[in-house]
Protein backbone atom coordinates (compact mmCIF):
# COMPACT_ATOMS: atom_id res chain seq x y z
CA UNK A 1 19.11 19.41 21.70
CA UNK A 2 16.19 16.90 21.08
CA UNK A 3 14.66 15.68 17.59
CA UNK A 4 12.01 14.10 17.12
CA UNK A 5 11.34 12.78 13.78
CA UNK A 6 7.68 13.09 12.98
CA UNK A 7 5.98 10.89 9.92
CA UNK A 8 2.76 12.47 8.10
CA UNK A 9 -0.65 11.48 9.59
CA UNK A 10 -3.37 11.47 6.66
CA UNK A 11 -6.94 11.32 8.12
CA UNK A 12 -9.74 10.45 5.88
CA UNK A 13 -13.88 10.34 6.77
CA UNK A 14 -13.43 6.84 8.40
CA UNK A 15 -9.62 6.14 8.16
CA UNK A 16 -6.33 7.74 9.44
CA UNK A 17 -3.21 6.85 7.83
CA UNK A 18 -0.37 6.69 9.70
CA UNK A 19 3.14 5.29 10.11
CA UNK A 20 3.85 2.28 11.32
CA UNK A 21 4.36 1.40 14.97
CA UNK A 22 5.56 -1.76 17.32
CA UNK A 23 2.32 -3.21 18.09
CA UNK A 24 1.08 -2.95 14.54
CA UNK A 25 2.92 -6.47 13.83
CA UNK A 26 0.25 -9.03 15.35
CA UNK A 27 -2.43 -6.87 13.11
CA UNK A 28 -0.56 -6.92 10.35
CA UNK A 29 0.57 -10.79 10.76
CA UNK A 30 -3.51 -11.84 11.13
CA UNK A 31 -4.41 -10.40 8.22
CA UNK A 32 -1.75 -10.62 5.57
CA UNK A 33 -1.54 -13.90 6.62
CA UNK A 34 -3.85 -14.95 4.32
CA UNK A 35 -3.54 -16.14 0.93
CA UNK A 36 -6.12 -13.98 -0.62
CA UNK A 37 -4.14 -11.13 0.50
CA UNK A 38 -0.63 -12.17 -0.39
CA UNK A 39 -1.68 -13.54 -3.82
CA UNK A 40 -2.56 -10.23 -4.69
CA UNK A 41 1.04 -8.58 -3.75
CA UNK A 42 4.62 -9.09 -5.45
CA UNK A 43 6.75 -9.13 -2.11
CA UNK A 44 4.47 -10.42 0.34
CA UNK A 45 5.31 -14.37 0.75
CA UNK A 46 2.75 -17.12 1.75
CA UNK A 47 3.03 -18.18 4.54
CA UNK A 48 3.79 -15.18 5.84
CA UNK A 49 5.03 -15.61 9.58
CA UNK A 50 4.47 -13.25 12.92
CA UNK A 51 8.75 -12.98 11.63
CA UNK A 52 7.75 -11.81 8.70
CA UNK A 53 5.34 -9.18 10.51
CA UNK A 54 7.93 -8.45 13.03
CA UNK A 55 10.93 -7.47 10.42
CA UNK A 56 8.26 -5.31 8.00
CA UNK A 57 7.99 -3.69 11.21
CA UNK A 58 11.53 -3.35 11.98
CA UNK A 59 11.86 -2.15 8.22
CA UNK A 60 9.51 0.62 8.27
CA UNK A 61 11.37 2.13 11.05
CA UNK A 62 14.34 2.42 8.70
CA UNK A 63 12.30 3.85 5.44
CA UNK A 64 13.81 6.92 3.99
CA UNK A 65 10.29 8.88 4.31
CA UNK A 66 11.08 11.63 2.02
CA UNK A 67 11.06 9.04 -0.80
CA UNK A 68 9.27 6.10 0.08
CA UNK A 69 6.55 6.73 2.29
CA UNK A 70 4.49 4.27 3.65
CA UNK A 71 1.39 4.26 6.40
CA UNK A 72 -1.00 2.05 8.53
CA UNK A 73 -4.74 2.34 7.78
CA UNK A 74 -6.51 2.07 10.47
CA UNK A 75 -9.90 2.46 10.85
CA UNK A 76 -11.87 4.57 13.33
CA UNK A 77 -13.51 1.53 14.85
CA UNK A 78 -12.16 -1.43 13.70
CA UNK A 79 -8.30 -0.63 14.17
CA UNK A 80 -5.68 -1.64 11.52
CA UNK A 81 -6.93 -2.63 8.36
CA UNK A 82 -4.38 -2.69 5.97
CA UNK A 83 -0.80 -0.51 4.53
CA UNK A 84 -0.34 1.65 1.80
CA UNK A 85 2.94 2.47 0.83
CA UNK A 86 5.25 4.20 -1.90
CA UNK A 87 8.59 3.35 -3.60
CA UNK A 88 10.59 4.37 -6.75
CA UNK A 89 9.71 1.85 -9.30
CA UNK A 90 12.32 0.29 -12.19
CA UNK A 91 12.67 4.37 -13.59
CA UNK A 92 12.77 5.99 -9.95
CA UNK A 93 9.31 7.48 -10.15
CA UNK A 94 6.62 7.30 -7.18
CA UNK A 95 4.69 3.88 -7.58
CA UNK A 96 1.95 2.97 -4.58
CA UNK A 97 0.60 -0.09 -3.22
CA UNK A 98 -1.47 -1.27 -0.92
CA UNK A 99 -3.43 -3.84 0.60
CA UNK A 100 -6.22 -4.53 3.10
CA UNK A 101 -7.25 -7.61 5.01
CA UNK A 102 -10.47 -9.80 3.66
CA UNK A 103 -12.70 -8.68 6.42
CA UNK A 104 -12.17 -5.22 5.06
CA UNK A 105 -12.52 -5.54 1.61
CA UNK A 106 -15.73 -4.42 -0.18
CA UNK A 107 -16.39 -1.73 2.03
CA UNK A 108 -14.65 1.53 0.22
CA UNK A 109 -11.37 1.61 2.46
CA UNK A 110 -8.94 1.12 -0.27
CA UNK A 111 -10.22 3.90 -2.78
CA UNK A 112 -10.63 6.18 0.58
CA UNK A 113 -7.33 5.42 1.93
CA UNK A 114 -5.66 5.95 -1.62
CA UNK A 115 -7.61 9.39 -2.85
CA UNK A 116 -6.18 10.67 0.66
CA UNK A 117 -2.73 9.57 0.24
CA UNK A 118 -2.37 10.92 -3.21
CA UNK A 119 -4.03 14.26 -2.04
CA UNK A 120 -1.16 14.04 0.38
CA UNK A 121 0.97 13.52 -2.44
CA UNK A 122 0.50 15.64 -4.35
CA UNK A 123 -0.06 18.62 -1.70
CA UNK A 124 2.60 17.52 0.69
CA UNK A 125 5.65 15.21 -0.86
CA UNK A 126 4.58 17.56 -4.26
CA UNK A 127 4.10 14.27 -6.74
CA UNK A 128 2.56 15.24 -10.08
CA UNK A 129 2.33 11.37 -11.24
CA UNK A 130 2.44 8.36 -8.98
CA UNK A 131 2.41 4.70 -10.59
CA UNK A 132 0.58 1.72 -9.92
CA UNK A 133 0.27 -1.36 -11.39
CA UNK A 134 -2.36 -4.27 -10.78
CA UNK A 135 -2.43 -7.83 -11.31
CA UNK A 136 -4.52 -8.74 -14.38
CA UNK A 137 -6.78 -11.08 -12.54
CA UNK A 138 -7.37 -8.67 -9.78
CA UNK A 139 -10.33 -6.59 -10.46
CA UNK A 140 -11.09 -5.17 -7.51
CA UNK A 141 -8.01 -3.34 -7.09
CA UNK A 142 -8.37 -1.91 -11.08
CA UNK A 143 -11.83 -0.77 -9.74
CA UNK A 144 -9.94 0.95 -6.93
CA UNK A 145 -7.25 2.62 -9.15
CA UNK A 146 -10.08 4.07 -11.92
CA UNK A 147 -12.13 5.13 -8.61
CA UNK A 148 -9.04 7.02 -7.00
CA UNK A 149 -8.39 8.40 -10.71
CA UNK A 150 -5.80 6.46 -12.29
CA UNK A 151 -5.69 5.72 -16.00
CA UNK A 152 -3.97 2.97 -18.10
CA UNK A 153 -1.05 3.42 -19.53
CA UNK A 154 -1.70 0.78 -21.76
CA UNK A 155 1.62 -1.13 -20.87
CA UNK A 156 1.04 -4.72 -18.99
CA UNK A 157 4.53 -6.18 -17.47
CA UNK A 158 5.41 -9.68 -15.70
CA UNK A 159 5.88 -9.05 -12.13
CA UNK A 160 6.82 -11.73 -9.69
CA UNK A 161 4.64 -12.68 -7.17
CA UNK A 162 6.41 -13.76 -4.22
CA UNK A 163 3.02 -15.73 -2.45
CA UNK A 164 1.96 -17.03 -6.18
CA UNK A 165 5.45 -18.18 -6.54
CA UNK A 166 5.15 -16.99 -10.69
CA UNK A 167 5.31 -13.99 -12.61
CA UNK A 168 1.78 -12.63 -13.42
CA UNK A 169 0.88 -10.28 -16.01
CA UNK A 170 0.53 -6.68 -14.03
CA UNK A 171 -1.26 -3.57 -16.11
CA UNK A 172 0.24 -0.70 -15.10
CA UNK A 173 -1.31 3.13 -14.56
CA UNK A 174 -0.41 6.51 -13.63
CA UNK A 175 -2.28 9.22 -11.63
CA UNK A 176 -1.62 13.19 -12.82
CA UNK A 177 -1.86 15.39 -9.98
């Protein structure tokens, strides 16, 4: 007998999220690669190496899916454009993240990519609250929360930022399926 393990495939009007796959890691090297992308992350370091691309790779193969979920974006056109992901945060609930490369920004693909994914969430993996939290000094991804439906929670916690190299304050939300 045969299994095949198959991981959720979200599609959205311009995007289809997806799980992650070998030749993802030179995309995902060339654009989180920059410092205007890792800045914005806790765990992504700066530099960040075709290694580092290589063993996220490796790592998603590994992910325990039915709790930590994570996917590709990649655009109709343009190919991969970013990752979106969930994991249990400090109290084991659902917290996302995501991130797209520069070219990408500004062009709707993070609040599209996110309002599918928690639609998936909340339909599929049956979440009635995910978590997020985003730096303070990062307001385009607080625009991208409020757009996808996410409210403050009115806490703000030091998070580490891995690329930054400091803790930064992070105000944290929560979306109610």
């Amino acid at each position: 007998m045969c299994a095949i393990e198959v991981t959720p495939v979200i599609a959205t009007d311009r995007l289809v999220l997806r799980g992650v796959v070998r030749g993802d890691a030179e995309a995902i090297y060339r654009l989180a690669s920059d410092i205007n992308v890792a800045g914005q992350l806790s765990t992504m370091p700066h530099p960040y190496t075709p290694d580092d691309a290589e063993a996220f790779v490796d790592r998603s193969f590994a992910r325990d899916w039915a709790s930590e979920p994570g996917f590709v974006l990649e655009h109709r056109n343009f190919g991969l454009v970013g990752m979106l992901g969930f994991k249990k945060d400090a109290q084991g609930r659902p917290e996302v993240g995501y991130w797209l490369g520069r070219p990408y920004w500004n062009r709707g693909y993070a609040t599209e990519a996110l309002r599918g994914a928690l639609k998936w969430a909340a339909r599929d993996w049956r979440r009635k609250a995910v978590f997020a939290g985003h730096f303070a000094d990062n307001k385009a991804s607080a625009q991208v929360l409020i757009k996808a439906g996410f409210l403050y929670t009115g806490s703000v916690e030091r998070r580490f930022s891995k690329a930054r190299g400091t803790e930064v304050p992070t105000r944290l939300m929560v979306w109610l399926a």
